[in-house]
N, C-alpha and C. Protein backbone atom coordinates (compact mmCIF):
# COMPACT_ATOMS: atom_id res chain seq x y z
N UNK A 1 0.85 -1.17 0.00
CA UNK A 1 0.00 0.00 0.00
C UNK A 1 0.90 1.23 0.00
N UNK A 2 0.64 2.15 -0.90
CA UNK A 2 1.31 3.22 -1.05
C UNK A 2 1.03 4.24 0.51
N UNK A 3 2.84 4.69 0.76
CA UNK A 3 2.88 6.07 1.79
C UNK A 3 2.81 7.25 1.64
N UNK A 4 1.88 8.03 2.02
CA UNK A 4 2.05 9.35 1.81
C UNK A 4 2.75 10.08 3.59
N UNK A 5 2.83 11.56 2.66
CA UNK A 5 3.36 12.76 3.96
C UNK A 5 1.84 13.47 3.40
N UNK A 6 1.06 14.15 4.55
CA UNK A 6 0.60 15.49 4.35
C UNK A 6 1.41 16.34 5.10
N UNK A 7 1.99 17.65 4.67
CA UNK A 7 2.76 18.53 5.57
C UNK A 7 1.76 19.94 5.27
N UNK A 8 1.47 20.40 6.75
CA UNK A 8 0.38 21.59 6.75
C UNK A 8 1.35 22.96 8.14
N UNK A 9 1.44 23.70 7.22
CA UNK A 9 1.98 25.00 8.02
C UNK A 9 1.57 25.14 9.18
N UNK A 10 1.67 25.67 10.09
CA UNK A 10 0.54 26.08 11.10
C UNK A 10 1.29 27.50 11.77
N UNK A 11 -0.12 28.58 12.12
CA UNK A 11 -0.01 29.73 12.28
C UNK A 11 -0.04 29.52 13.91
N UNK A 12 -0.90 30.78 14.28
CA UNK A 12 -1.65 30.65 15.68
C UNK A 12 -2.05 29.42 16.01
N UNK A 13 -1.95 29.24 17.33
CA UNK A 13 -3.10 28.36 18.02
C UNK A 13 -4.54 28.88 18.51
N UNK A 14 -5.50 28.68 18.14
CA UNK A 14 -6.85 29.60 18.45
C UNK A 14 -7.13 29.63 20.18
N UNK A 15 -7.44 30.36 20.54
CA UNK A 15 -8.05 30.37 22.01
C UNK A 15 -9.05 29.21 22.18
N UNK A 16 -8.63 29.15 23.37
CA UNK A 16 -9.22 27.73 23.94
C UNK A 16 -8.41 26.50 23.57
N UNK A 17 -7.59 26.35 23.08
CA UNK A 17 -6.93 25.42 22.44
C UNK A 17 -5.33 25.29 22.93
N UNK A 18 -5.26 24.22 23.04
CA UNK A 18 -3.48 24.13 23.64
C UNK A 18 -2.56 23.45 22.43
N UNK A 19 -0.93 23.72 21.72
CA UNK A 19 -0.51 23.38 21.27
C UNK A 19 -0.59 21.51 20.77
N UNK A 20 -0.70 20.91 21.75
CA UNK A 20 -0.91 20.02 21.65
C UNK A 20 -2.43 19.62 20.47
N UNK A 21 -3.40 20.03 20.70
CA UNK A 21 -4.64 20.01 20.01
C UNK A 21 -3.82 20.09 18.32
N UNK A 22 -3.49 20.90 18.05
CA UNK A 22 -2.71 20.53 16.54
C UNK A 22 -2.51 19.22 16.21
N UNK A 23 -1.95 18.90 16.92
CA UNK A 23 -1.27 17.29 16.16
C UNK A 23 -2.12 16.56 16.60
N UNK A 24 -2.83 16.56 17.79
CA UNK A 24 -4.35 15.18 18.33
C UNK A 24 -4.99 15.89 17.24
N UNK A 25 -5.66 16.93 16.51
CA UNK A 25 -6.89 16.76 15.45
C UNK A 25 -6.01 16.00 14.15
N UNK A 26 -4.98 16.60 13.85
CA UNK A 26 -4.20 16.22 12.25
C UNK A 26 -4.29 14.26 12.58
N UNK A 27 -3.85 14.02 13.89
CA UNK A 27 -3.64 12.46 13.94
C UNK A 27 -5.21 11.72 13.50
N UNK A 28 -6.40 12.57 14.54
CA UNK A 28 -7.68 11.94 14.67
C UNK A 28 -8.18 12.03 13.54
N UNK A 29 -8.02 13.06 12.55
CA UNK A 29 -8.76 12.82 11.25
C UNK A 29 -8.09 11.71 10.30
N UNK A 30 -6.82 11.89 10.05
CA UNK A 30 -6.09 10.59 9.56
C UNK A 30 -6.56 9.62 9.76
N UNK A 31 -6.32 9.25 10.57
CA UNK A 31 -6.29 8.03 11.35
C UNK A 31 -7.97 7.73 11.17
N UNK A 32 -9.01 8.23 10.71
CA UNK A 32 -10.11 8.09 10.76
C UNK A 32 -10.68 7.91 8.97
N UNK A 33 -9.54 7.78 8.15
CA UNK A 33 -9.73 7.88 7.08
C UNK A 33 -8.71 6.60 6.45
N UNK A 34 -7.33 6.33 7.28
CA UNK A 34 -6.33 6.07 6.94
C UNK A 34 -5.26 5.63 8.17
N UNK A 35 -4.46 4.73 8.17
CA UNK A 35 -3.52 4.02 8.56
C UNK A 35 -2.07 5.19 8.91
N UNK A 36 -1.94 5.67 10.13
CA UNK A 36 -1.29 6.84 11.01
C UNK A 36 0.57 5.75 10.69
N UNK A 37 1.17 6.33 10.13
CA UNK A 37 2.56 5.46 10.15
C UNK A 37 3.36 6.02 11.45
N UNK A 38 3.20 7.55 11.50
CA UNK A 38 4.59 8.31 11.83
C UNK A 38 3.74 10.19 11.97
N UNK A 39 4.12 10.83 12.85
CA UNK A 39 4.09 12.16 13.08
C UNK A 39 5.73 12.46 13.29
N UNK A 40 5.48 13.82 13.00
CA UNK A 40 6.92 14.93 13.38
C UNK A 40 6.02 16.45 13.29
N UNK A 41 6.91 17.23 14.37
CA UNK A 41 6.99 18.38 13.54
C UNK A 41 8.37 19.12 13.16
N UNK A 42 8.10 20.06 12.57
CA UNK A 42 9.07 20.68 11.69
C UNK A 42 9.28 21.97 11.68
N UNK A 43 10.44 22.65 11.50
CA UNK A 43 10.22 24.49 11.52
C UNK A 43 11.29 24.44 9.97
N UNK A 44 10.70 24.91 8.83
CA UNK A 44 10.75 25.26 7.88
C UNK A 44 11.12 27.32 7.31
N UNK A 45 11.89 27.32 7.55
CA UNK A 45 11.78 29.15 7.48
C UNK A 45 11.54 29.90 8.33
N UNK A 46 11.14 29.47 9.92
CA UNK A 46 10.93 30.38 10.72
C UNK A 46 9.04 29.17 10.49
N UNK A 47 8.66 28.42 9.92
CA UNK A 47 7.30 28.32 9.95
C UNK A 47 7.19 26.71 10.42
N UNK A 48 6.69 26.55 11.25
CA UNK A 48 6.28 25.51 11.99
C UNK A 48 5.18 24.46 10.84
N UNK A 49 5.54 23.28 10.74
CA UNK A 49 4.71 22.61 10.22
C UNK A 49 4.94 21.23 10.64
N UNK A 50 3.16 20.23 10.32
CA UNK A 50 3.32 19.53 11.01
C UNK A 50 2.97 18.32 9.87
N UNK A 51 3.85 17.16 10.22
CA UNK A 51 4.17 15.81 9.31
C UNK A 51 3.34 14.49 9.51
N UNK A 52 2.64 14.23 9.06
CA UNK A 52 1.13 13.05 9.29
C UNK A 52 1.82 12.18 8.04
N UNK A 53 2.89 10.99 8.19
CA UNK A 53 2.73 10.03 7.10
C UNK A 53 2.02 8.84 7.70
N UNK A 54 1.23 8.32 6.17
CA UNK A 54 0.00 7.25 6.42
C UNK A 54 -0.07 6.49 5.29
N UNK A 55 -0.79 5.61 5.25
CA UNK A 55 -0.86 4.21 4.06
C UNK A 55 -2.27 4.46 3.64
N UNK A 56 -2.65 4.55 2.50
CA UNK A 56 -4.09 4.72 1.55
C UNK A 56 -4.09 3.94 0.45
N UNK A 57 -4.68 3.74 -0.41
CA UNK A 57 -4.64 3.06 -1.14
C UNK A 57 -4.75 3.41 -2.58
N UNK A 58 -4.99 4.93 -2.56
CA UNK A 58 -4.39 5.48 -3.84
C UNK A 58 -4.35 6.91 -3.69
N UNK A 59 -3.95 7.50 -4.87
CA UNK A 59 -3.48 9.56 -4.60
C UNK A 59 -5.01 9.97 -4.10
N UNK A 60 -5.92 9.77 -5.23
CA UNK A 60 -7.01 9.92 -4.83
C UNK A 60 -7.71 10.35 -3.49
N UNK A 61 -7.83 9.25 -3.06
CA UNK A 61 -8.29 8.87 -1.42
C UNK A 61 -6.59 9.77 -0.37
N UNK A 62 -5.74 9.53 -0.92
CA UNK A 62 -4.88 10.77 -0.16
C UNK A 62 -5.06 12.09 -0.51
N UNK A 63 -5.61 12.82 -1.43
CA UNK A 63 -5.79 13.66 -1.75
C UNK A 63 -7.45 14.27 -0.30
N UNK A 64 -7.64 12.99 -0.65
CA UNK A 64 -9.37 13.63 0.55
C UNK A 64 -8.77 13.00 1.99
N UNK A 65 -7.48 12.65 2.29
CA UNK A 65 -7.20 12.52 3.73
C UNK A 65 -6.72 13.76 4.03
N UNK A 66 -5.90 14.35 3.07
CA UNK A 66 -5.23 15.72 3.28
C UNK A 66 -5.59 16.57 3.35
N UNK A 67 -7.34 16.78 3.06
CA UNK A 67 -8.31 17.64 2.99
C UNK A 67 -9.04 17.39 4.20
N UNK A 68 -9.93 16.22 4.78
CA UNK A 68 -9.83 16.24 6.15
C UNK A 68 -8.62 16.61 7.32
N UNK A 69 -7.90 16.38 6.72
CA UNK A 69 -6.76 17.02 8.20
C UNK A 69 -6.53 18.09 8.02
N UNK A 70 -6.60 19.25 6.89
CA UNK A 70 -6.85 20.56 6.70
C UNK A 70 -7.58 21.26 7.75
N UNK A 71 -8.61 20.62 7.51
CA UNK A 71 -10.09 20.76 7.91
C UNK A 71 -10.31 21.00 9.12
N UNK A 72 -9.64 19.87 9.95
CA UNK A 72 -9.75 19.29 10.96
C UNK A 72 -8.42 20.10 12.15
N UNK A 73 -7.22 20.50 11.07
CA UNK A 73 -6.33 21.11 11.88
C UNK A 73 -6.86 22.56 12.15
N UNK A 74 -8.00 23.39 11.44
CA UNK A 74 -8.30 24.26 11.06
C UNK A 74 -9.10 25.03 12.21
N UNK A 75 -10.06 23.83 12.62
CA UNK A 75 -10.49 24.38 13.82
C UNK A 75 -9.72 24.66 15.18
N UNK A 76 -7.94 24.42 15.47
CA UNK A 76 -7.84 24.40 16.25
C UNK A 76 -6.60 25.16 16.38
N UNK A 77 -6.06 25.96 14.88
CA UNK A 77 -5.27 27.02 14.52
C UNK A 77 -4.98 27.28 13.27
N UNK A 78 -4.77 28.57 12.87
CA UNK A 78 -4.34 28.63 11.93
C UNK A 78 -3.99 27.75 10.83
N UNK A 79 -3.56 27.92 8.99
CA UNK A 79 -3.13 26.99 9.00
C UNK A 79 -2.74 27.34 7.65
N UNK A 80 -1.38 26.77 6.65
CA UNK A 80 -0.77 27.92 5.76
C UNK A 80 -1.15 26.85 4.40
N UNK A 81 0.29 26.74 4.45
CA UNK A 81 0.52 25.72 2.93
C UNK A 81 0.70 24.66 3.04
N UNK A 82 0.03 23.85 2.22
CA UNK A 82 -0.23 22.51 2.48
C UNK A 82 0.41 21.74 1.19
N UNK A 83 1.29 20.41 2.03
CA UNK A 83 1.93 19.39 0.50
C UNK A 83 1.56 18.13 0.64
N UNK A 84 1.53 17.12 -0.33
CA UNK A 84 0.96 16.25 -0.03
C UNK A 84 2.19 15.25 -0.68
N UNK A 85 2.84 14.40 -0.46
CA UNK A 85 3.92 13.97 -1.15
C UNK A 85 3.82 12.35 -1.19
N UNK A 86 4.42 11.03 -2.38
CA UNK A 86 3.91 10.10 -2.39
C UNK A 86 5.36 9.45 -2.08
N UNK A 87 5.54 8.57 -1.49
CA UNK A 87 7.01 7.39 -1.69
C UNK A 87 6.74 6.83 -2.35
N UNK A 88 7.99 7.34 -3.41
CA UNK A 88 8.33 6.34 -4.83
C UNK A 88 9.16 6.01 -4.99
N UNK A 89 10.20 4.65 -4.58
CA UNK A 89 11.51 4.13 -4.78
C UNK A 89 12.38 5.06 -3.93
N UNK A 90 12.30 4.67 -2.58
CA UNK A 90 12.73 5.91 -2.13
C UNK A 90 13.12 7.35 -1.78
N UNK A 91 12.18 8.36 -2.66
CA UNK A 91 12.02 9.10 -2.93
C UNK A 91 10.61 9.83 -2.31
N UNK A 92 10.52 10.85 -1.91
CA UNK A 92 9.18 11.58 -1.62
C UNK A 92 8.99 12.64 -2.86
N UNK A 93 7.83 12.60 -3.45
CA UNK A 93 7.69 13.25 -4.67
C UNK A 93 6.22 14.01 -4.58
N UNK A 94 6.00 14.90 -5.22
CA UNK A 94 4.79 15.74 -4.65
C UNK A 94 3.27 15.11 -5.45
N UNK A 95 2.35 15.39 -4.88
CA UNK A 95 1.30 14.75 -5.84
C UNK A 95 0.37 16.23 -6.24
């Protein structure tokens, strides 16, 4: 089964909400669509982003996991630019 990365920027954290809440919504929507491999986060430029790779069963259906965890990271801060990338022969390549 093919691996993807979704990698999603993140701004603010919204009130009421604790840092942590970022990565429990990005995991709970995944994981509710799709097979959770691995989290990280990341600081890219000064910009914090956070790393959800998972197993789906085609771009497709990763394309609408990456859109629920958008979604889902959305209510609980900010949230910038979003990539969605596939493993191909060792390689991460963008979809």
């Amino acid at each position: 089964m093919p691996s993807y990365r979704a990698i999603l920027s993140i701004g603010d954290v919204h009130p009421g909400h604790g840092p942590e809440a970022v990565m429990d919504a990005a995991v709970a929507a995944v994981s509710s669509m799709a097979t959770v491999e691995q989290t990280d986060i990341q600081v890219l430029s000064n910009v914090p982003q956070i790393v959800v790779r998972f197993h789906i069963g085609d771009d497709a259906n990763a394309h609408d996991v990456a859109g629920v965890m958008h979604d889902a990271v959305a209510e609980v801060a900010t949230t910038g630019s979003a990539r969605l990338l596939l493993r191909r022969g060792g390689r991460w390549l963008p979809i």
